[in-house]
Protein backbone atom coordinates (compact mmCIF):
# COMPACT_ATOMS: atom_id res chain seq x y z
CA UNK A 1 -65.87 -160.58 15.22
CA UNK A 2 -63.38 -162.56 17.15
CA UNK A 3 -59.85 -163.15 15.91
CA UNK A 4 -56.01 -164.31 16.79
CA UNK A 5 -53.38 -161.94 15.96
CA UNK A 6 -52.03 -163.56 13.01
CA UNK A 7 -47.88 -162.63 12.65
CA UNK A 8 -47.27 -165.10 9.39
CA UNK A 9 -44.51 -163.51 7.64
CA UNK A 10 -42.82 -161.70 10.75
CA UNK A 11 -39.65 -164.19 12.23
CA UNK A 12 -38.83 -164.06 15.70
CA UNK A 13 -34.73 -163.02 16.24
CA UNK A 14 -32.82 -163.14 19.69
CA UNK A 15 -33.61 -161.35 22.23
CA UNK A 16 -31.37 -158.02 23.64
CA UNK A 17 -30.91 -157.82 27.18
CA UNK A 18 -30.52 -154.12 29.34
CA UNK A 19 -30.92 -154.73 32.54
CA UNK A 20 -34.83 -155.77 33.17
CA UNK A 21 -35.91 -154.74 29.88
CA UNK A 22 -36.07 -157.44 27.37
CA UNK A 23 -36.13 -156.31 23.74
CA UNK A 24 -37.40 -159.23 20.66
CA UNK A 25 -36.82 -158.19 17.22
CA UNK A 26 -39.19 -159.08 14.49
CA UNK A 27 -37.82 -159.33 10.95
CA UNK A 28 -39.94 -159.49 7.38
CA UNK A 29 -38.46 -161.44 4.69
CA UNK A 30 -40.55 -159.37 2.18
CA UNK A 31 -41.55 -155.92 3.39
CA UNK A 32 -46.14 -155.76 3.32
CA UNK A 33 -46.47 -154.42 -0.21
CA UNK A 34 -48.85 -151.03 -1.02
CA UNK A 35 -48.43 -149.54 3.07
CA UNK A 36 -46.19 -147.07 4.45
CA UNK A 37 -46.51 -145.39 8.06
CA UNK A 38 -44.71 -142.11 9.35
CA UNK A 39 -45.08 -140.43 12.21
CA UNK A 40 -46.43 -136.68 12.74
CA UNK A 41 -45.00 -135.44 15.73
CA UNK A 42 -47.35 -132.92 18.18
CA UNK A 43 -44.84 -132.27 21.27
CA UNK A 44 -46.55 -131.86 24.87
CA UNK A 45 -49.99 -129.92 24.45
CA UNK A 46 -52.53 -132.35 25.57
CA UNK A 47 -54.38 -133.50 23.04
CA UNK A 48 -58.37 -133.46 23.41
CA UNK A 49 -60.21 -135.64 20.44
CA UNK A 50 -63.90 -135.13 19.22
CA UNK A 51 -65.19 -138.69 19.12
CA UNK A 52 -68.48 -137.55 18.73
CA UNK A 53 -70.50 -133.72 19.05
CA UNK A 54 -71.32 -135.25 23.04
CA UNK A 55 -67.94 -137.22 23.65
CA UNK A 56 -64.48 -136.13 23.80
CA UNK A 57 -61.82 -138.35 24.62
CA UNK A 58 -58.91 -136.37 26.86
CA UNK A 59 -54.96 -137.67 26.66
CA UNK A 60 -51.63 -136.89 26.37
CA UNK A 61 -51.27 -137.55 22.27
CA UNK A 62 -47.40 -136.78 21.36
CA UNK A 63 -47.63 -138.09 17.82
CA UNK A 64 -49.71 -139.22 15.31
CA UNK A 65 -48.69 -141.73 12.80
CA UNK A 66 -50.03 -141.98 9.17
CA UNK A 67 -50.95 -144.34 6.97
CA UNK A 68 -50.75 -144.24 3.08
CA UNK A 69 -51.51 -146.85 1.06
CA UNK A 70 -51.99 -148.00 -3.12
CA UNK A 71 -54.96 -149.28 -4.19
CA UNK A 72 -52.60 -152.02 -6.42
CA UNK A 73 -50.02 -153.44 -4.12
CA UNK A 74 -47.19 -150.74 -5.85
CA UNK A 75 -44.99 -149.81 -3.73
CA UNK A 76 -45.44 -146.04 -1.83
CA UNK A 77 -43.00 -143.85 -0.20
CA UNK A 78 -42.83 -142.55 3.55
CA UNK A 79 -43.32 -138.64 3.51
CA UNK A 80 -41.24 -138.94 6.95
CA UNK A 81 -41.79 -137.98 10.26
CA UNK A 82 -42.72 -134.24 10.13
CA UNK A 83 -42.77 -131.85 13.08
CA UNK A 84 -45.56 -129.22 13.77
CA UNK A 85 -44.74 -126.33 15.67
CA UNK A 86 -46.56 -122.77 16.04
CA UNK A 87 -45.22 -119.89 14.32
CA UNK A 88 -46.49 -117.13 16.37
CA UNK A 89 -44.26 -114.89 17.69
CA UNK A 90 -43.97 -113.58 21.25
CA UNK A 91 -44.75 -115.14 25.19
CA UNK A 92 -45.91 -118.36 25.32
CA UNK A 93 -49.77 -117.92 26.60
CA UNK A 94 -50.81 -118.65 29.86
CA UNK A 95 -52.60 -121.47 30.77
CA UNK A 96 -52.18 -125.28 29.49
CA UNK A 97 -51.95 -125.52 25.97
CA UNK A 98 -54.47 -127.68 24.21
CA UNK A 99 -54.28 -129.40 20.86
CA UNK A 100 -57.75 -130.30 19.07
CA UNK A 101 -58.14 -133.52 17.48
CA UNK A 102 -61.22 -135.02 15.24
CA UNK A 103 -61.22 -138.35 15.69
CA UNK A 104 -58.71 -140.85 16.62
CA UNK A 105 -58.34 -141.68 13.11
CA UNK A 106 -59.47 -139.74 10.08
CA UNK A 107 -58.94 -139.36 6.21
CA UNK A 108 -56.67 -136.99 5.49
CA UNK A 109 -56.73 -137.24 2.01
CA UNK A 110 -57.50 -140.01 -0.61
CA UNK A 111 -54.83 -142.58 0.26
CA UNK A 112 -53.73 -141.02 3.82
CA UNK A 113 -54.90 -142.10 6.87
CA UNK A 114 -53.90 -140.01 9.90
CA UNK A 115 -53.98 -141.95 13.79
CA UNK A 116 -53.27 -141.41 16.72
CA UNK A 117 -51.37 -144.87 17.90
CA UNK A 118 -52.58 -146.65 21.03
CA UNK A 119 -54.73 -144.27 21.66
CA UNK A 120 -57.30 -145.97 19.15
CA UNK A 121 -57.02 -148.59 21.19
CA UNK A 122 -57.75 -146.77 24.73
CA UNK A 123 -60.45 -145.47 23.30
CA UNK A 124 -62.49 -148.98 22.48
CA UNK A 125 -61.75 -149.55 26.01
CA UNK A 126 -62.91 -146.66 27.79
CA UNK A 127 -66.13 -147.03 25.55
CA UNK A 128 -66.48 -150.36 26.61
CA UNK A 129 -70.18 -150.09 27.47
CA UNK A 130 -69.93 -146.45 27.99
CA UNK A 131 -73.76 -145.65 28.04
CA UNK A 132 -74.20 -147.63 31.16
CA UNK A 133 -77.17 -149.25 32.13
CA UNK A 134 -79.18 -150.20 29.31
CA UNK A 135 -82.38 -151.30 31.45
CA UNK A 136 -83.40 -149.10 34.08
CA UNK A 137 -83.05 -151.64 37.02
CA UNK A 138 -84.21 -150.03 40.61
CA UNK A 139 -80.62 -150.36 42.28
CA UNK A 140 -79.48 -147.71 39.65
CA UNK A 141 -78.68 -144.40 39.87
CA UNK A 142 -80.04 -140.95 38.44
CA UNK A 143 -76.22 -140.38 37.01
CA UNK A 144 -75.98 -143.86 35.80
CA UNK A 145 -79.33 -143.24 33.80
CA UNK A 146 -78.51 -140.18 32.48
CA UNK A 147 -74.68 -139.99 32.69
CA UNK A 148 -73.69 -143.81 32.02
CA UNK A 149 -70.01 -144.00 32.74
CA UNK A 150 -68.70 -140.55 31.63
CA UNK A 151 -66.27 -139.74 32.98
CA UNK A 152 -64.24 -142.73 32.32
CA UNK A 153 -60.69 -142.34 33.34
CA UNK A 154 -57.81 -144.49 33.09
CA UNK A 155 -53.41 -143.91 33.98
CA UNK A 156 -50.93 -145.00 32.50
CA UNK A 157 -47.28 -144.09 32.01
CA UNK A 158 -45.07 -142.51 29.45
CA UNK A 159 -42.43 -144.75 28.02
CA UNK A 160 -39.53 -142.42 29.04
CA UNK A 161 -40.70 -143.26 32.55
CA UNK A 162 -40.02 -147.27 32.52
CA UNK A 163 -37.37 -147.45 33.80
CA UNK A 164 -34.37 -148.90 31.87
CA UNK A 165 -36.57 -148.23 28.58
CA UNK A 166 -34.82 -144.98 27.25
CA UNK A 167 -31.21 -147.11 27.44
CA UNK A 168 -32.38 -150.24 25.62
CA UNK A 169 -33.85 -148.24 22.84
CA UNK A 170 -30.77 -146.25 22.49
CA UNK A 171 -28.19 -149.31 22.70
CA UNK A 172 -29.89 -151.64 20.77
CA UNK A 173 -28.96 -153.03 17.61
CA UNK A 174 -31.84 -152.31 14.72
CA UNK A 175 -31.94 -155.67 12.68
CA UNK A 176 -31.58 -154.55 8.93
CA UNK A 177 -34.94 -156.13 8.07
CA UNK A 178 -36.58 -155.41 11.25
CA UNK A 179 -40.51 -154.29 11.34
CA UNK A 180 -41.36 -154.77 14.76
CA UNK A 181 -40.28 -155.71 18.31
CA UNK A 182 -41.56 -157.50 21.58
CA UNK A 183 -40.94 -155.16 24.65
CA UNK A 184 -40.80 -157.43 27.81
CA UNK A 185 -40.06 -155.87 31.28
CA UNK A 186 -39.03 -158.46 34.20
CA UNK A 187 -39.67 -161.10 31.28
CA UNK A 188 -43.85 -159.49 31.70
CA UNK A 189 -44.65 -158.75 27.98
CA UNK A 190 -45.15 -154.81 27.68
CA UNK A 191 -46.17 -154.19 24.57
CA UNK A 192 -45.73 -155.60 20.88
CA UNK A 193 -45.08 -153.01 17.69
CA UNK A 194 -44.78 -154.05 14.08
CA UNK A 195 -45.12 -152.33 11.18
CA UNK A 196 -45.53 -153.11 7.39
CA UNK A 197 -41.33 -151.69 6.13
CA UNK A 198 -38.27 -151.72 7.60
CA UNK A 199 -37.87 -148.32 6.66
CA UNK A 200 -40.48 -147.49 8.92
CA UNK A 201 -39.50 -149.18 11.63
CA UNK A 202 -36.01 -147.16 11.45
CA UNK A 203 -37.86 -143.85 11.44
CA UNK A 204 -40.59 -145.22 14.55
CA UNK A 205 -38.35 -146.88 16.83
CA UNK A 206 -37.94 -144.42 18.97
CA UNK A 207 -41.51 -143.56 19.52
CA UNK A 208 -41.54 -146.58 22.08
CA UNK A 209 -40.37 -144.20 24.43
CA UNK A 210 -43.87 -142.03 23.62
CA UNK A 211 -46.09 -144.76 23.77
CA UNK A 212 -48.37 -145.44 26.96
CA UNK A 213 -47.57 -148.24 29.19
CA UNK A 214 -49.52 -149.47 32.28
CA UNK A 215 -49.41 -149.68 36.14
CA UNK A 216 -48.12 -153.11 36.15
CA UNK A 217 -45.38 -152.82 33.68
CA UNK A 218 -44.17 -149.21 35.47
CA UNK A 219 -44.26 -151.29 38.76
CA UNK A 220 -42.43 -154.26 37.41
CA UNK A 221 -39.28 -151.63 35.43
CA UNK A 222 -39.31 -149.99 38.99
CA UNK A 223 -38.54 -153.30 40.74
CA UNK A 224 -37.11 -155.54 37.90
CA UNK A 225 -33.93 -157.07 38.70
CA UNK A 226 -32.04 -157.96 35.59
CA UNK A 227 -33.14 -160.37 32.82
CA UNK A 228 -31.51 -163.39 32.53
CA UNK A 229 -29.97 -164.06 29.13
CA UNK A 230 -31.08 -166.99 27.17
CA UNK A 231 -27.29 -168.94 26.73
CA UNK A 232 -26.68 -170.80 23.34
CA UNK A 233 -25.53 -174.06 23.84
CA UNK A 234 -23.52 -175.57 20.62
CA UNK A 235 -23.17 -179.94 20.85
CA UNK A 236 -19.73 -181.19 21.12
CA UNK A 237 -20.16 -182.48 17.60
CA UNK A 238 -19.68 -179.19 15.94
CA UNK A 239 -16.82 -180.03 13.64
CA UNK A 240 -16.69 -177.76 10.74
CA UNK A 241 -18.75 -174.26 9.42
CA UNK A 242 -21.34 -176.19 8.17
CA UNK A 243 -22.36 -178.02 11.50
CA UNK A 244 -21.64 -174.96 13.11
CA UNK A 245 -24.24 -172.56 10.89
CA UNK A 246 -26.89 -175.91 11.12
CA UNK A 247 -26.39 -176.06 15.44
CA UNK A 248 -27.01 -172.09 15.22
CA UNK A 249 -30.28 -172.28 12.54
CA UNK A 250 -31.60 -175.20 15.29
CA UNK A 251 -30.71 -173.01 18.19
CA UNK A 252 -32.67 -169.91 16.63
CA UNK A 253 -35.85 -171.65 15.66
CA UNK A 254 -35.75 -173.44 19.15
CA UNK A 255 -35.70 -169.61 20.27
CA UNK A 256 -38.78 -168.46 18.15
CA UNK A 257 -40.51 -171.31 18.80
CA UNK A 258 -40.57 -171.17 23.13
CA UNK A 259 -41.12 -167.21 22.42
CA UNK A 260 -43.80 -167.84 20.41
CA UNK A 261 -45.37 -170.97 22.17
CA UNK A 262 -44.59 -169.34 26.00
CA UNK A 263 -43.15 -166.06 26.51
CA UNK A 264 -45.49 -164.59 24.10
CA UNK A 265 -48.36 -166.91 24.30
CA UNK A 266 -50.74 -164.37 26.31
CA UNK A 267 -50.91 -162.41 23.53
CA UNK A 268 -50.63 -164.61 20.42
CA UNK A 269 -52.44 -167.34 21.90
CA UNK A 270 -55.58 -165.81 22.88
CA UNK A 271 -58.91 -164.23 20.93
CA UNK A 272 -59.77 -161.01 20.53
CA UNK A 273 -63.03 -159.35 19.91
CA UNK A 274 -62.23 -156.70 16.87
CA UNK A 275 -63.98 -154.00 15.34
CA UNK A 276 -63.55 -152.18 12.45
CA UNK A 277 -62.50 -148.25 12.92
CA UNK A 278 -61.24 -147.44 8.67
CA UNK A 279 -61.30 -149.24 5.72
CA UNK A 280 -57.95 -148.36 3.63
CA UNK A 281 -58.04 -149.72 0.17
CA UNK A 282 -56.94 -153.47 0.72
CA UNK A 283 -56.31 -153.07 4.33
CA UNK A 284 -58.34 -151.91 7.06
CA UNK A 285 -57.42 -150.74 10.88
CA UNK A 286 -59.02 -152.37 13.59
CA UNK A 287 -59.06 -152.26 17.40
CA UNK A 288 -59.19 -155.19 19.83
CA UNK A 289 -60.39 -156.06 23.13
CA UNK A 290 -59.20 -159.13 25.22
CA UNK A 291 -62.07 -161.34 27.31
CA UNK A 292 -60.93 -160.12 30.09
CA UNK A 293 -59.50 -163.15 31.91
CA UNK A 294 -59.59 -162.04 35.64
CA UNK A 295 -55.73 -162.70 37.35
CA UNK A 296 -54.48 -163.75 33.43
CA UNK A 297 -52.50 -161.80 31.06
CA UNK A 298 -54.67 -158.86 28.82
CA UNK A 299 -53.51 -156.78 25.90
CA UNK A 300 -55.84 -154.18 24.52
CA UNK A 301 -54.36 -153.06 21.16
CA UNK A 302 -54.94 -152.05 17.16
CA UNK A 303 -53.81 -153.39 13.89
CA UNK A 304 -54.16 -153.19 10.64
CA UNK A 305 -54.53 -156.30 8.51
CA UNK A 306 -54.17 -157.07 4.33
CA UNK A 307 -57.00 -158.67 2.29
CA UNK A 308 -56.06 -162.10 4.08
CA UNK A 309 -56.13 -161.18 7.61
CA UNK A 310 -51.81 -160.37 8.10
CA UNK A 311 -50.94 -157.97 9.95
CA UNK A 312 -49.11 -155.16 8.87
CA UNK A 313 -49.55 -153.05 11.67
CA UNK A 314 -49.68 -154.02 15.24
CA UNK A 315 -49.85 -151.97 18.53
CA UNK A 316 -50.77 -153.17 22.00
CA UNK A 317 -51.12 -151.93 25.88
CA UNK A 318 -50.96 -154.61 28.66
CA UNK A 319 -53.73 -154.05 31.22
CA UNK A 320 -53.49 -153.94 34.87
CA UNK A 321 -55.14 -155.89 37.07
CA UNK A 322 -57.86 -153.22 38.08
CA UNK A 323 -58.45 -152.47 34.90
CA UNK A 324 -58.96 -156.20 34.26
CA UNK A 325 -61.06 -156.30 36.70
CA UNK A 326 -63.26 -153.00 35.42
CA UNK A 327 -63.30 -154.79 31.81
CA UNK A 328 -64.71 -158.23 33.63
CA UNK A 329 -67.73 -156.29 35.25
CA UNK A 330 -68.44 -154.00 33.04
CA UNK A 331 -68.62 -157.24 30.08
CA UNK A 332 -70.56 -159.33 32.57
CA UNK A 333 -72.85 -156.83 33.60
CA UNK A 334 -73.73 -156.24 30.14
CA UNK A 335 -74.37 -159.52 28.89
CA UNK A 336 -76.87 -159.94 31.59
CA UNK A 337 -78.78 -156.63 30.69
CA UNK A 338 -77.28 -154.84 33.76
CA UNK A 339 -79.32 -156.58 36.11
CA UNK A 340 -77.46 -157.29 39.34
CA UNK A 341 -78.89 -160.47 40.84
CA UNK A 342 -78.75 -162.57 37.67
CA UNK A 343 -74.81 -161.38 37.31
CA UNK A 344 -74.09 -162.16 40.89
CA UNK A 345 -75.09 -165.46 40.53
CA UNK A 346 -73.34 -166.30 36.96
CA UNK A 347 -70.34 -164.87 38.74
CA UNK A 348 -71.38 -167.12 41.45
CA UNK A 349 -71.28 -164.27 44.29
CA UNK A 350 -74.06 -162.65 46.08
CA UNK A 351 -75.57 -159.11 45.00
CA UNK A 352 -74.45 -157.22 47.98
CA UNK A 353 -70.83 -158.72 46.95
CA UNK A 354 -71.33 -157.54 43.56
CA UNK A 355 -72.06 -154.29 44.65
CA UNK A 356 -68.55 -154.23 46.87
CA UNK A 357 -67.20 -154.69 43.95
CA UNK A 358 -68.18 -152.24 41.77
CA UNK A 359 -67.29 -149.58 44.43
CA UNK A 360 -64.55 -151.08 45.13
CA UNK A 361 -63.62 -151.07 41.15
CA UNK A 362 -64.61 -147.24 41.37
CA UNK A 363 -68.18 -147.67 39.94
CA UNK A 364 -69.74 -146.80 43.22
CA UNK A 365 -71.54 -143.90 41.76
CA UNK A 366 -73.45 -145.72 39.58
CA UNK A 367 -75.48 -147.05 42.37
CA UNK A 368 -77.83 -145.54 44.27
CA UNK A 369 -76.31 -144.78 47.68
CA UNK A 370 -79.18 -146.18 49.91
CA UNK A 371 -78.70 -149.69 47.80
CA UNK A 372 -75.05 -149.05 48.59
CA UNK A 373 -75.64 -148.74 52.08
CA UNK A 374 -77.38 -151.46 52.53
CA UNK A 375 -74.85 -153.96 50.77
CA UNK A 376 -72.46 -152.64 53.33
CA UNK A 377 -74.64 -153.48 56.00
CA UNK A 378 -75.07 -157.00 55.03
């Protein structure tokens, strides 16, 4: 299914500026009735996830959040963010500690959902066509047959390691009916966060410095010079309180609105292709994929969304441009059955090009290496 992120009910505030980080709070009138979220905190092991009894998916998990939800729109209670350490006694063991997950998100009991945020997300992408060719075209290989694409492997970067991040997350000033926020880095949008209470918003903020964050938007903190501030300009006519709060109310919508419209407007503005990972009572948490719009702004991400399609829980990862460029292949080469010489030429490229490409986009292997060879030749 195909979709727009829908933010009704979330209002746009002004921006915070540290240095080349950019920080837009989102406010809810009325917090999303019948959903809570709190975190469950993991520390450093690396996390490895059963996706199926062939596939594991391999990351860095730090925290988990959980969902819990009524099935009548009452209101529910965060248990708060809880912290798991082991009790044994004694030296640490040798070795890299592991910590065993089933499932990127699973029932934990009736009304409780437990996730792992973003990483639901990553997930959908790295199986994006994960079985590899599904015709058995000459120019493959044996290990594209039998192997598809595993193993798929992607980087990205801790948020503590953006730089500038750690400080605007500390300074900033938490809106008292904030539920979500727009992280921009050299005015690039990051990432986007919203969830369903304020109260939960208070407890997760700081896991913004947990989350994953790509190539580009490391490379941009690492570079950024610092964000200009968006002046308010008040009209000479201001005479009295009343003009003065209706000049500010005109200057803050004119605010949401060129967010909305512009700064944000490669994320809001674009379709998604969504599946379904849990259905929770009235709501249900999905993951979404962009087009993949080569040299455009991506976002890969997860929500989860009320009977009428609001979110009340949003999470996103801005894609680099290789891995832009891995989603456009991959999606072309599927919609034309894998065969090469009818997705050269709706790419409008040659096969041998093609084929440059897909090395070049670290899919080399997939490809036998005399058909290889002789693309390189010519």
């Amino acid at each position: 299914m195909t979709v727009e992120l829908d933010l009704t009910g979330l209002t746009t505030r002004a921006a915070q500026v540290w240095g080349g980080v950019r920080l837009v709070p989102l406010t809810r009138d009325e917090p999303v009735a019948g959903l809570r979220l709190h975190a469950r905190v993991y520390g450093d092991q690396v996390g490895v996830v059963e996706v199926d009894r062939r596939t594991h998916y391999v990351s860095y998990v730090p925290h988990g959040f959980v969902a819990t939800w009524s099935d009548d729109d009452t209101p529910v209670a965060a248990y708060g963010t809880q912290l798991e350490r082991s009790t044994a006694v004694g030296k640490p063991p040798h070795g890299m500690r592991l910590r065993l997950h089933r499932r990127t998100a699973r029932r934990v009991e009736r009304n409780r959902l437990r996730f792992l945020p973003l990483h639901v997300a990553v997930e959908g992408y790295l199986a994006l066509h994960f079985g590899g060719p599904e015709v058995v075209w000459e120019e493959w290989s044996q290990r594209a047959v039998r192997r598809g694409l595993s193993p798929r492997v992607e980087e990205a970067y801790v948020g503590a390691e953006v730089e500038g991040l750690a400080d605007a997350v500390k300074h900033f000033e938490i809106h008292p009916d904030q539920c979500g926020v727009l992280v921009y880095v050299a005015d690039a949008l990051a990432a986007a966060f919203v969830v369903p209470h304020p109260d939960d918003y208070r407890a997760l903020h700081t896991t913004l410095l947990q989350d994953l964050y790509g190539e580009l938007v490391h490379h941009y903190a690492t570079l950024a010079t610092p964000a200009p501030p968006f002046d308010v300009r008040l009209p000479d006519d201001v005479a009295s309180l009343a003009d003065l709060r209706a000049a500010a109310a005109r200057e803050q919508a004119e605010w949401a609105r060129f967010h909305d419209l512009t700064m944000a407007g490669g994320l809001l503005g674009e379709s998604y292709a969504t599946s379904r990972v849990h259905r929770m009572g009235d709501f249900a948490l999905s993951r979404f994929l962009p087009t993949f719009r080569v040299k455009e702004e991506n976002h890969i991400g997860e929500l989860i969304t009320d009977r009428d399609g609001r979110t009340a829980y949003l999470k996103t990862f801005r894609l680099s441009e290789a891995q832009i460029r891995r989603g456009h292949l991959l999606t072309n080469l599927a919609a034309h059955h894998w065969r090469l010489a009818t997705t050269a030429a709706a790419l409008g490229i040659t096969e041998p090009q093609l084929g440059l490409r897909l090395q070049a986009a670290g899919f080399g292997a997939l490809l036998r290496e005399d058909v290889l060879a002789r693309y390189r030749a010519g």
